[in-house]
Protein backbone atom coordinates (compact mmCIF):
# COMPACT_ATOMS: atom_id res chain seq x y z
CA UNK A 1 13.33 38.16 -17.88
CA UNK A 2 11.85 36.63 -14.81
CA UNK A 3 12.19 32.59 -14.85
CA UNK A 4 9.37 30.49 -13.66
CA UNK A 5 10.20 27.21 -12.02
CA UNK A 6 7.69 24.33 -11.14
CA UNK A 7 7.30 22.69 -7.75
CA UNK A 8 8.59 18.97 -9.59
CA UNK A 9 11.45 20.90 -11.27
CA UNK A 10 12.74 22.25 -7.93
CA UNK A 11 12.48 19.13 -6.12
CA UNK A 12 14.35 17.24 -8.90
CA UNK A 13 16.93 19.58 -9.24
CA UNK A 14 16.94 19.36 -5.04
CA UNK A 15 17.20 16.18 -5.16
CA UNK A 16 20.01 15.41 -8.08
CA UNK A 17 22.23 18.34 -5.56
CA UNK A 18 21.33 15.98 -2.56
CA UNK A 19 22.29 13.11 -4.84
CA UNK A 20 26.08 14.62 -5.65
CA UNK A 21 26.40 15.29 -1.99
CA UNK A 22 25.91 11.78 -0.89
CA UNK A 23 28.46 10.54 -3.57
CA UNK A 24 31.43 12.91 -2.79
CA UNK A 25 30.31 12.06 1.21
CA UNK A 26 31.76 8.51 0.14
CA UNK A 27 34.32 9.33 -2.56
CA UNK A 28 36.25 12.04 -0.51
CA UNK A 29 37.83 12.73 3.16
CA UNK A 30 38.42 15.97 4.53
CA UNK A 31 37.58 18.33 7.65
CA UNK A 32 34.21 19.26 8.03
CA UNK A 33 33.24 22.08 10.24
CA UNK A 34 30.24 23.10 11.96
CA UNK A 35 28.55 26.78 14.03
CA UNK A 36 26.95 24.22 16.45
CA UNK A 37 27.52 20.81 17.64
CA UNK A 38 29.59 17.93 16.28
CA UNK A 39 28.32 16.12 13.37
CA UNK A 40 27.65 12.51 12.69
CA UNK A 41 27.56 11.77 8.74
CA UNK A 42 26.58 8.44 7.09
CA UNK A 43 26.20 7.22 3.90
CA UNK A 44 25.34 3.69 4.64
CA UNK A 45 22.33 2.97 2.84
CA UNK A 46 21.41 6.72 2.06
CA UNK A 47 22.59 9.65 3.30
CA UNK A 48 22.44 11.31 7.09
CA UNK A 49 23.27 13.59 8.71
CA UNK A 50 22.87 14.51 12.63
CA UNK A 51 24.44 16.75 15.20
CA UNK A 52 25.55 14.47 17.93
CA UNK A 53 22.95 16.04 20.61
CA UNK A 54 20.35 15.12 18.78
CA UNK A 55 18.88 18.27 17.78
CA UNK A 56 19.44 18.66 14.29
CA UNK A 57 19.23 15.47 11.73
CA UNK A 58 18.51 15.10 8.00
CA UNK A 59 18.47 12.10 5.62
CA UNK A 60 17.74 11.05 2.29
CA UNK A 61 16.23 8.23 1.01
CA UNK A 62 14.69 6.46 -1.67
CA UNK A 63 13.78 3.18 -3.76
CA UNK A 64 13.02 1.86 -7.06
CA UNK A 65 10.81 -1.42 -7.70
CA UNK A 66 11.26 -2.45 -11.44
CA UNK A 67 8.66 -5.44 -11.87
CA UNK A 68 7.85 -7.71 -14.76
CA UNK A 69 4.43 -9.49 -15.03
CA UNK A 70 3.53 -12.87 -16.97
CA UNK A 71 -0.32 -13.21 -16.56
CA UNK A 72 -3.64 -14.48 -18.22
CA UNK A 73 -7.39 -15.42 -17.68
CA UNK A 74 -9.89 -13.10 -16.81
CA UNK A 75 -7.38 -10.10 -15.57
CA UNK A 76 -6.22 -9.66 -19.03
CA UNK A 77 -9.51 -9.59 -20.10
CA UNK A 78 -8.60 -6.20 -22.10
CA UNK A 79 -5.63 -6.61 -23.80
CA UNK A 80 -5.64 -6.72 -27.56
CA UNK A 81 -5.96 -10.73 -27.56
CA UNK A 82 -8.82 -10.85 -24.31
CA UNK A 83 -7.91 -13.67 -21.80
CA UNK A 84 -4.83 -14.74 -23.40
CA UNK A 85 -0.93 -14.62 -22.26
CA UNK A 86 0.38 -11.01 -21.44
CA UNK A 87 3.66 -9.77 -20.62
CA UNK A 88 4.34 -6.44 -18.56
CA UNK A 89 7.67 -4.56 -17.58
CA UNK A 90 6.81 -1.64 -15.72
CA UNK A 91 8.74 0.84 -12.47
CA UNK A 92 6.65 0.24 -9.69
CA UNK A 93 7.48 2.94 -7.25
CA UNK A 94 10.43 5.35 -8.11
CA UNK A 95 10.71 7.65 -4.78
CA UNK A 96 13.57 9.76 -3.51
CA UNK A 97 12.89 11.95 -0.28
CA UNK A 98 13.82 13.80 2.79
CA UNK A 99 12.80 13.12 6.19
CA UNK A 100 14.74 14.92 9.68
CA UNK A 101 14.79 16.84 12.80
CA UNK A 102 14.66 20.34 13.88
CA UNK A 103 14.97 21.42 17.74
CA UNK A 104 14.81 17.88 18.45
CA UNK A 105 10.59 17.86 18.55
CA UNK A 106 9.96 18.72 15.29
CA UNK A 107 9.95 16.11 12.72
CA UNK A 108 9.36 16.73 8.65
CA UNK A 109 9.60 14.91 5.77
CA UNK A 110 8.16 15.76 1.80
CA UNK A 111 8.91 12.77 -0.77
CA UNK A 112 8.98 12.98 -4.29
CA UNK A 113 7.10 9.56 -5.85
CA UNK A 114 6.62 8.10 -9.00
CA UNK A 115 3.39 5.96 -9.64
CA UNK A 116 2.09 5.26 -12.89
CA UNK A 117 -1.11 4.15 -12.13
CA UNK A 118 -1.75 7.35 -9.61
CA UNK A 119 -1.02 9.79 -12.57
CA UNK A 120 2.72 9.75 -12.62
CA UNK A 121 5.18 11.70 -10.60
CA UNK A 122 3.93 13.65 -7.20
CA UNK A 123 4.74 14.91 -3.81
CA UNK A 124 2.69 12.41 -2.01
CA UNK A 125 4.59 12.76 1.55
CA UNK A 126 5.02 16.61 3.19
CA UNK A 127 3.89 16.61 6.79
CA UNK A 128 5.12 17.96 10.12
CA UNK A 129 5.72 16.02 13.20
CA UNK A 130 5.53 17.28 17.30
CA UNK A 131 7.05 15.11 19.61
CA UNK A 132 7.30 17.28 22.93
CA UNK A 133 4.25 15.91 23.96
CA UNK A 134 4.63 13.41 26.85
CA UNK A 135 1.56 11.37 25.69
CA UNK A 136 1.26 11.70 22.01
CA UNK A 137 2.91 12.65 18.56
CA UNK A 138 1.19 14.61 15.98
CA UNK A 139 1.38 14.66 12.54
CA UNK A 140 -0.10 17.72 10.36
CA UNK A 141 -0.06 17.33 6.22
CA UNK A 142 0.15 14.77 3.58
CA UNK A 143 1.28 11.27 4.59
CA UNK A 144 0.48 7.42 4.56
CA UNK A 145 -1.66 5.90 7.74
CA UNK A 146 -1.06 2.79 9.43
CA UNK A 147 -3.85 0.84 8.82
CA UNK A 148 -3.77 -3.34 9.11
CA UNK A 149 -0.60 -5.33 9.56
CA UNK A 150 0.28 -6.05 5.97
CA UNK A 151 -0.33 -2.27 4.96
CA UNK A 152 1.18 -0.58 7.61
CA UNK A 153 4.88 -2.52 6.80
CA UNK A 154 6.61 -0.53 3.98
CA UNK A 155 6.30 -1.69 0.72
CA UNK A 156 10.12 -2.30 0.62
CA UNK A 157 9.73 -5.36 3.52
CA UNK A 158 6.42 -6.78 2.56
CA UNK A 159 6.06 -10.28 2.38
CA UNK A 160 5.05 -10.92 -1.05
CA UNK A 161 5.42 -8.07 -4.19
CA UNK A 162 1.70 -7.04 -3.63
CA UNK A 163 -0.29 -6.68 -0.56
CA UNK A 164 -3.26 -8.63 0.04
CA UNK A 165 -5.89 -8.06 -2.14
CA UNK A 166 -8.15 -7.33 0.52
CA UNK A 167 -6.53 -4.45 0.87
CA UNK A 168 -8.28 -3.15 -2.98
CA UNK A 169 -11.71 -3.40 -0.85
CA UNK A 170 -10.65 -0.81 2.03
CA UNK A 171 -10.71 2.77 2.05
CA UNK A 172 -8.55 3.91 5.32
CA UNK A 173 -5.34 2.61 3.95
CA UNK A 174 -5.39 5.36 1.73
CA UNK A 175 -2.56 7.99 1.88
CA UNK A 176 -3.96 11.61 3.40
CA UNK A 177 -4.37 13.99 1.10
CA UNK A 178 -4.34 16.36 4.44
CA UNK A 179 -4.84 15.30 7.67
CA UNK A 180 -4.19 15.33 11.71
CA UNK A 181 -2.60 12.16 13.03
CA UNK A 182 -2.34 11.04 16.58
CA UNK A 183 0.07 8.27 17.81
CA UNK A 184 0.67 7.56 21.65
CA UNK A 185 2.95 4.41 21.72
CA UNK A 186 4.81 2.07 24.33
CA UNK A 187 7.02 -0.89 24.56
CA UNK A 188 4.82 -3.37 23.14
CA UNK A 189 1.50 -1.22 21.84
CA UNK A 190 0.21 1.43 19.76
CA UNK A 191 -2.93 3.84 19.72
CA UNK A 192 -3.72 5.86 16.41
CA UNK A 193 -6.37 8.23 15.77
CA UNK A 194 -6.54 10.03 12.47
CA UNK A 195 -8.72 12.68 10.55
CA UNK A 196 -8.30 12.93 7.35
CA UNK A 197 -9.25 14.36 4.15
CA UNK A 198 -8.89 11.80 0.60
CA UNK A 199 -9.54 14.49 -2.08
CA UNK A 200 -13.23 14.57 -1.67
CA UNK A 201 -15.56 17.38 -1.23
CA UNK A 202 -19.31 17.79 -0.08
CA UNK A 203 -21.52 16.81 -3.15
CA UNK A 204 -23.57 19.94 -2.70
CA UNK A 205 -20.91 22.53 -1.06
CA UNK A 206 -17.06 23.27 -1.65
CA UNK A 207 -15.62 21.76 1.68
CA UNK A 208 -13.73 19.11 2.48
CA UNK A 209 -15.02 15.47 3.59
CA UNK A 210 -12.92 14.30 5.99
CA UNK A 211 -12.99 10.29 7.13
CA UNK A 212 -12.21 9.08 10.48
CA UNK A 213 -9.87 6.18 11.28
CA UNK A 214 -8.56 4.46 14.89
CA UNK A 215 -6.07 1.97 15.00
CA UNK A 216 -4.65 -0.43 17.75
CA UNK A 217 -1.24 -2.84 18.49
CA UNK A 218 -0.42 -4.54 21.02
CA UNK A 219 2.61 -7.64 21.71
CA UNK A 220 1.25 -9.96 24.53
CA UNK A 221 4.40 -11.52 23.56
CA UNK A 222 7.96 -9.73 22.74
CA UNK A 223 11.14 -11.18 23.18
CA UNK A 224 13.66 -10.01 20.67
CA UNK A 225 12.61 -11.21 17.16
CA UNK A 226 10.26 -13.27 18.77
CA UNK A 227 6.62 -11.81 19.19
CA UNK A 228 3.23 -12.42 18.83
CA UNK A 229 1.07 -9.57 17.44
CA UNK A 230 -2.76 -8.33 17.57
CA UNK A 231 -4.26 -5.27 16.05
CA UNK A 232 -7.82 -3.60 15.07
CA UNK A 233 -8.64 -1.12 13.11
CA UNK A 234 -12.12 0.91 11.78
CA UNK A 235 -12.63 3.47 9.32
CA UNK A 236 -15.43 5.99 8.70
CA UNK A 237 -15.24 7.10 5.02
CA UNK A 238 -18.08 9.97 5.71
CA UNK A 239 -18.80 9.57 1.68
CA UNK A 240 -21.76 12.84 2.15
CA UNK A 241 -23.41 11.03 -1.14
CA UNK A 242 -20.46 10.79 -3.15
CA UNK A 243 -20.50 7.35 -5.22
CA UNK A 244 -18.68 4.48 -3.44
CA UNK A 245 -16.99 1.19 -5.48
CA UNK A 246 -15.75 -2.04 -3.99
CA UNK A 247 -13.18 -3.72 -6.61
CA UNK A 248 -9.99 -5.21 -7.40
CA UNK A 249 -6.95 -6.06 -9.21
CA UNK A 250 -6.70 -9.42 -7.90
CA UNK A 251 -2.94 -8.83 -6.91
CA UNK A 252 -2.07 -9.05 -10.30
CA UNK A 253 -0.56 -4.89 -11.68
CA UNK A 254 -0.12 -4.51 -15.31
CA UNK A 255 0.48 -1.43 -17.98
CA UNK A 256 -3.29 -1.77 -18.44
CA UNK A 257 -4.03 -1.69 -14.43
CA UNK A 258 -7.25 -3.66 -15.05
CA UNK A 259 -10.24 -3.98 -12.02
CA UNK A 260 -12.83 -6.00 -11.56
CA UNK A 261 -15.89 -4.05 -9.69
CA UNK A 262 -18.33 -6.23 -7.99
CA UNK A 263 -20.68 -3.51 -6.26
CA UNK A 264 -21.02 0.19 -6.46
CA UNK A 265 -23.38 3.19 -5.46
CA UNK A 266 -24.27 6.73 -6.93
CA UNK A 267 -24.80 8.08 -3.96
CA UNK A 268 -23.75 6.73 -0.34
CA UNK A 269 -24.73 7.71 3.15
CA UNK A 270 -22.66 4.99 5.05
CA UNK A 271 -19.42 3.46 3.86
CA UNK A 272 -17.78 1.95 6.94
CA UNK A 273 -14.77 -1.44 7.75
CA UNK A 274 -13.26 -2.58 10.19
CA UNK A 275 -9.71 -5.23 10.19
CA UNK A 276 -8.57 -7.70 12.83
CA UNK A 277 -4.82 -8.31 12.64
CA UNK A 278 -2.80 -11.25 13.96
CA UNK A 279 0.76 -12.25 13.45
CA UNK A 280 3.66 -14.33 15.40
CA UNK A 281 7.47 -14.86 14.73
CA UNK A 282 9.28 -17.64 16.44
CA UNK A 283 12.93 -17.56 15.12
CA UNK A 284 12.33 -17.75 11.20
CA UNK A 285 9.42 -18.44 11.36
CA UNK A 286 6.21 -16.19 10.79
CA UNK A 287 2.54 -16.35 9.99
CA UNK A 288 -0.16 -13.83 9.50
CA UNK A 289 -3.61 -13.18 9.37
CA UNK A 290 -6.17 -10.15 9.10
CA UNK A 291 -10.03 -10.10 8.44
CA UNK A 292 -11.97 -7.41 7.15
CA UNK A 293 -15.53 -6.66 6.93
CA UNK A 294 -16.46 -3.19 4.76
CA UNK A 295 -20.86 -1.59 4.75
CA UNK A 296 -21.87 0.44 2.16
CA UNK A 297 -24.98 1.78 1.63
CA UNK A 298 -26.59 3.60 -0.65
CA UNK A 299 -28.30 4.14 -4.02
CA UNK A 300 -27.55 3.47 -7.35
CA UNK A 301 -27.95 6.19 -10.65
CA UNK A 302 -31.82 5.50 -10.96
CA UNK A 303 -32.49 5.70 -7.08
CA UNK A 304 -33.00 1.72 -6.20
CA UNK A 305 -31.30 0.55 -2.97
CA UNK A 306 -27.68 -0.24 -3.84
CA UNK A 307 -26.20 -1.68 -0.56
CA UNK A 308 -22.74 -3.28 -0.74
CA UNK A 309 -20.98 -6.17 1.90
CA UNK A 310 -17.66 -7.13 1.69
CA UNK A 311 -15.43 -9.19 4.09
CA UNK A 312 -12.69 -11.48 3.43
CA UNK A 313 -9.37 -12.33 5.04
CA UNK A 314 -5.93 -13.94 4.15
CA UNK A 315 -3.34 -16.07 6.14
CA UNK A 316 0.37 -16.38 5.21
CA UNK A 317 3.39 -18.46 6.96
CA UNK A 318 7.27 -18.13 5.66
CA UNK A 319 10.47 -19.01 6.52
CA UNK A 320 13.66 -17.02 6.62
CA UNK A 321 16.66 -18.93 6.32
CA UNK A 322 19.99 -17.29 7.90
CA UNK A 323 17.85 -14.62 9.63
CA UNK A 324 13.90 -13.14 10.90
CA UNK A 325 12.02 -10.59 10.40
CA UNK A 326 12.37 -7.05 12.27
CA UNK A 327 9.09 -6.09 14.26
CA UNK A 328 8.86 -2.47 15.59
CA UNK A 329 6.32 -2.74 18.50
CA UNK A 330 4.94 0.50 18.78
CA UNK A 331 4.02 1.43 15.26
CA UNK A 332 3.04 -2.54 15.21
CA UNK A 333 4.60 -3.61 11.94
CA UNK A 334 7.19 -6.26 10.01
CA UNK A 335 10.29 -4.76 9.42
CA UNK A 336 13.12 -5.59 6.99
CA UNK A 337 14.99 -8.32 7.70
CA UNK A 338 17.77 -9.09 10.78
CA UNK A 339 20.74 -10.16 8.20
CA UNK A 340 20.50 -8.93 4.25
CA UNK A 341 23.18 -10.71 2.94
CA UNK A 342 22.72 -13.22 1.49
CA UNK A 343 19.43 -14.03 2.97
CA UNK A 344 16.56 -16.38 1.43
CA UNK A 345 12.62 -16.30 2.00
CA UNK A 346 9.72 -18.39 1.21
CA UNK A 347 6.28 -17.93 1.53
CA UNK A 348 2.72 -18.67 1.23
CA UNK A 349 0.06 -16.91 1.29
CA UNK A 350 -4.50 -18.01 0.88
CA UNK A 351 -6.58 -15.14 0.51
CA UNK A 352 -10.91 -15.53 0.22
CA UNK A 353 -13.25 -12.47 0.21
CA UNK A 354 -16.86 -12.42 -0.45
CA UNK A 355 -19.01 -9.79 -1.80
CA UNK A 356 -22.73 -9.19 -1.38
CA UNK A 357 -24.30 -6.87 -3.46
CA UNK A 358 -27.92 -5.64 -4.22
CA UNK A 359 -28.59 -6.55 -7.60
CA UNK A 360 -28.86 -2.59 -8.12
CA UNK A 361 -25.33 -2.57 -6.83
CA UNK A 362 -23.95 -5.09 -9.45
CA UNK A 363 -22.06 -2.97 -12.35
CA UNK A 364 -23.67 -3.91 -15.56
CA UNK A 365 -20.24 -4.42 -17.36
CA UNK A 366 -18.04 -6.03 -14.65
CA UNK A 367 -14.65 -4.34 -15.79
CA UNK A 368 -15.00 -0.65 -17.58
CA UNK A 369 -13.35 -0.64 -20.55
CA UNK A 370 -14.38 -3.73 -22.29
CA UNK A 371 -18.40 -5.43 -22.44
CA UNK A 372 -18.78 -9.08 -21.68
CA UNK A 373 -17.40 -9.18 -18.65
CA UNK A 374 -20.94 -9.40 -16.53
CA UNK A 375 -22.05 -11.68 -13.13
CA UNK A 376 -23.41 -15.30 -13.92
CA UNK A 377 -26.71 -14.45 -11.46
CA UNK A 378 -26.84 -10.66 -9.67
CA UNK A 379 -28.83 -12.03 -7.13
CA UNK A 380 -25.64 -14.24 -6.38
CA UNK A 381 -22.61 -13.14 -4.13
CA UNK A 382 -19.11 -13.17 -5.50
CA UNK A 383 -16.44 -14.65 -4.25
CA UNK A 384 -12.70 -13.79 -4.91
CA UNK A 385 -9.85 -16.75 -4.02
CA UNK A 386 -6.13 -16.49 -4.67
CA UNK A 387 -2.97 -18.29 -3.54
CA UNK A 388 0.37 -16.90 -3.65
CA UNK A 389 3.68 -18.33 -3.35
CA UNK A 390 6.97 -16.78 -3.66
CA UNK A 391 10.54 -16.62 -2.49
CA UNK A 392 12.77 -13.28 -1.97
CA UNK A 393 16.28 -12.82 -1.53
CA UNK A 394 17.90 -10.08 0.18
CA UNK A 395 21.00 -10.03 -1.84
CA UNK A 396 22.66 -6.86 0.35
CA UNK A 397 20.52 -3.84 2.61
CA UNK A 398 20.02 -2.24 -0.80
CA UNK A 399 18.76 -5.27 -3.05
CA UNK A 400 15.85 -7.63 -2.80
CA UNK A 401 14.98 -9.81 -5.71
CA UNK A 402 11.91 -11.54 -5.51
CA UNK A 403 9.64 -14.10 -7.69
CA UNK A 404 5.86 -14.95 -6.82
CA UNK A 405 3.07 -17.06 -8.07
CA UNK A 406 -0.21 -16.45 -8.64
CA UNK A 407 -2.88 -18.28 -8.76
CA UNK A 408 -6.69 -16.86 -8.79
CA UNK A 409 -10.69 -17.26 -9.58
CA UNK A 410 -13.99 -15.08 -8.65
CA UNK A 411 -16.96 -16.95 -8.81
CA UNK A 412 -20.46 -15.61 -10.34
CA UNK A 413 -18.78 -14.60 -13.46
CA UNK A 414 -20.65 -15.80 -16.47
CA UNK A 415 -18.52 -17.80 -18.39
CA UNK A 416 -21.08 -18.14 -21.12
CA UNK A 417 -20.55 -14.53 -22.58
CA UNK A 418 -18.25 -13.37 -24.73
CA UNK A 419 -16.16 -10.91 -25.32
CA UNK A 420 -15.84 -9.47 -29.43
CA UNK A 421 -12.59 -7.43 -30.38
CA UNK A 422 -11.70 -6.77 -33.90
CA UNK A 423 -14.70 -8.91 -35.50
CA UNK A 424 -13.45 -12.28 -33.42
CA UNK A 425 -15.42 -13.87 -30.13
CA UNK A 426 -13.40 -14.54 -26.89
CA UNK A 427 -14.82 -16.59 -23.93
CA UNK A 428 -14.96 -15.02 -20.77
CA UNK A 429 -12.66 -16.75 -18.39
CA UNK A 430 -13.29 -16.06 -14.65
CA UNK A 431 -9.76 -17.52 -13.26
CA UNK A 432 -6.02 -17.07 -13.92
CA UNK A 433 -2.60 -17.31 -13.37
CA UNK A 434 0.45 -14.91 -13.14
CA UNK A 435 3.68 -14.72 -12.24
CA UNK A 436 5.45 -11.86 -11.03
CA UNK A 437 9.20 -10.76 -10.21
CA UNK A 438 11.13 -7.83 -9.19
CA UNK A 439 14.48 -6.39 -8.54
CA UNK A 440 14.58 -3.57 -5.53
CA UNK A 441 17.22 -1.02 -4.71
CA UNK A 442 16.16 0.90 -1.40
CA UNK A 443 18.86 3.47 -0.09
């Protein structure tokens, strides 16, 4: 009888092999021999392993995020008691992957993730990477972009458990579902140019849509830790009359993974942003900032101009006591931290974006799922506030813990209407408050 085997039950029973092999790597000591050149194993913080003239190199890698969510107000407007006080535990991310070398130019990686609120488990990273060129890399496949300061870091070094909720409004920090990346980098600077396709198609044919997307570092300022970042970015979505939303979580995740959409269209013909990044470390200390400004344009269901404007920005400062933040120049992004044991960090963090919508743009039910939720005036822009505090520590290279607060409102929500759930009225609320912690592992 022939056996079928699935792509996910491969790579899991890859990965538990991979898994074994990186715990006898620590638990044993013996001779290990080799057809080519001498090997260099570690098991620090993962497993790798690398012939010692470079040519050959493998590693594997992973994390798990476990997070746990007290929240209210208007983000919880769906849960079986609308508005009130809700409590989530939830995995986060759950990836394990494998990343190397081959003939010292190539470069390859596929990662096995787990997402919950992207459909589960998938193989969201298997790409390709050239590096014999003198002026460029290139990347062929599936992989994340950097896009924006914040986004670009890894979600294991971030500064506070979410990004930015700016970040909800743009479209080219989205992973590539297939693409062709381009990366030419120096000492201090960057230059990215990307074309990729996000699981779209024509609305009237059976290719591809692929969107467009540039990016741009550069450190005036680099000495050590110490540095002072800038960056820009733009992004073509190329949406060919596919429909087009601009919404949010707020920063606040939860088993119900509630948004709140303040403009959409049916049918777009432009869908374009752009993001100015700023940031500067001077010992332990660091700040932040990035703008954004996103055009859509279009029309809604019944044909009536539905043109969208967003643009917001945030700024954050923290402090790391016993240590500072890593900053690798070329790809132009935070890093983890200098010393991980027993390191503290606090932050804070504003974050204000508006939204400008033609009344034919406004959603008639602001969140799907649940009717009440609906703007005070359409002819009225929105505006979405939040301030976030939090501390992490960095209890080893493996574990972060980390706590936030958040605090949040969206004006031109009307307050007046209610919500009705098993025969009872609740008030729409249009502000509230969470707080947020997890534990990390990252190997």
């Amino acid at each position: 009888m022939i056996r079928k085997h699935s792509f996910r039950g491969v790579m899991a029973g890859f990965a538990t092999s991979a898994l074994a092999l990186a715990v006898s790597a620590q638990a044993f000591a013996g001779t290990v021999s080799t057809d080519g050149a001498d090997l260099v194993i570690k098991t620090k913080g993962g497993l790798e392993v690398a012939t010692t003239d470079k040519e050959f190199s493998f590693k594997l890698g992973g994390k798990l995020q476990w997070d746990a969510t007290n929240f209210d107000g208007l983000m919880a407007g769906r849960q079986a008691d609308p508005f009130d006080d809700t409590f989530n535990t939830f995995i986060r991310r759950g990836e394990i992957g494998l990343e190397g070398v081959s003939y010292k130019d190539w470069g390859w990686g596929v990662r096995l993730s787990y997402d919950g609120y992207e459909g589960g488990t998938d193989v969201d990273r298997a790409y390709i990477t050239y590096t014999g060129l003198d002026f460029a890399d290139v990347t062929v496949g599936r992989f994340g972009v950097d896009y924006g300061l914040e986004n670009t870091t890894s979600s294991s070094w971030i500064t506070a458990i979410e990004r930015p909720f700016m970040y909800d409004f743009l479209n080219g920090d989205e992973d590539a579902s297939f693409g062709v990346n381009v990366m030419h980098t120096g000492d201090n600077y960057g230059l990215m140019a990307q074309v990729a396709n996000y699981d779209k198609k024509e609305t009237d044919g059976n290719d591809e849509l692929f969107g467009y997307t540039l990016r741009a570092n550069w450190a005036p300022y680099l000495n050590g830790t110490d540095v002072i970042h800038l960056g820009a970015n733009y992004h073509s979505n190329n949406p060919d009359d596919n429909g087009s939303s601009v919404r949010t979580r707020m920063g606040i995740r939860s088993d119900d993974d509630a948004r709140i959409a303040f403009g959409s269209t049916a049918k777009t013909d432009k869908d374009v942003e752009w993001v100015l990044e700023a940031g500067a470390q001077f010992g332990s200390f660091r700040a932040a900032a990035e703008y954004f400004q996103r055009q859509v344009s279009g029309e809604n269901a019944g044909g009536a101009d539905a043109d969208v404007d967003a643009s917001g920005y945030y700024g954050q400062v923290s402090y790391m006591i016993g240590g500072a933040r890593g900053y690798k120049a070329g790809a132009g992004k935070w890093d983890k931290p200098t010393d991980m044991k027993g390191t503290f960090e606090v932050f804070a963090r504003y974050e204000s974006s508006t939204i400008d919508a033609d009344p034919a743009a406004v959603p008639g039910q602001l969140m799907s799922g649940i009717v009440g939720v609906v703007a005070q005036n359409a002819n009225s822009d929105f505006t979405a506030d939040a301030v976030v505090v939090g501390v992490n520590y960095f209890a080893t290279p493996s574990v972060r813990m980390s706590l936030n607060y958040v605090d949040y409102q969206v004006d031109n929500i009307n307050t007046n209407s209610n919500v009705v759930k098993s025969g009872q009225n609740y008030k729409v609320e249009d502000d509230g408050k969470a707080i947020v912690g997890r534990l990390q592992y990252v190997f």
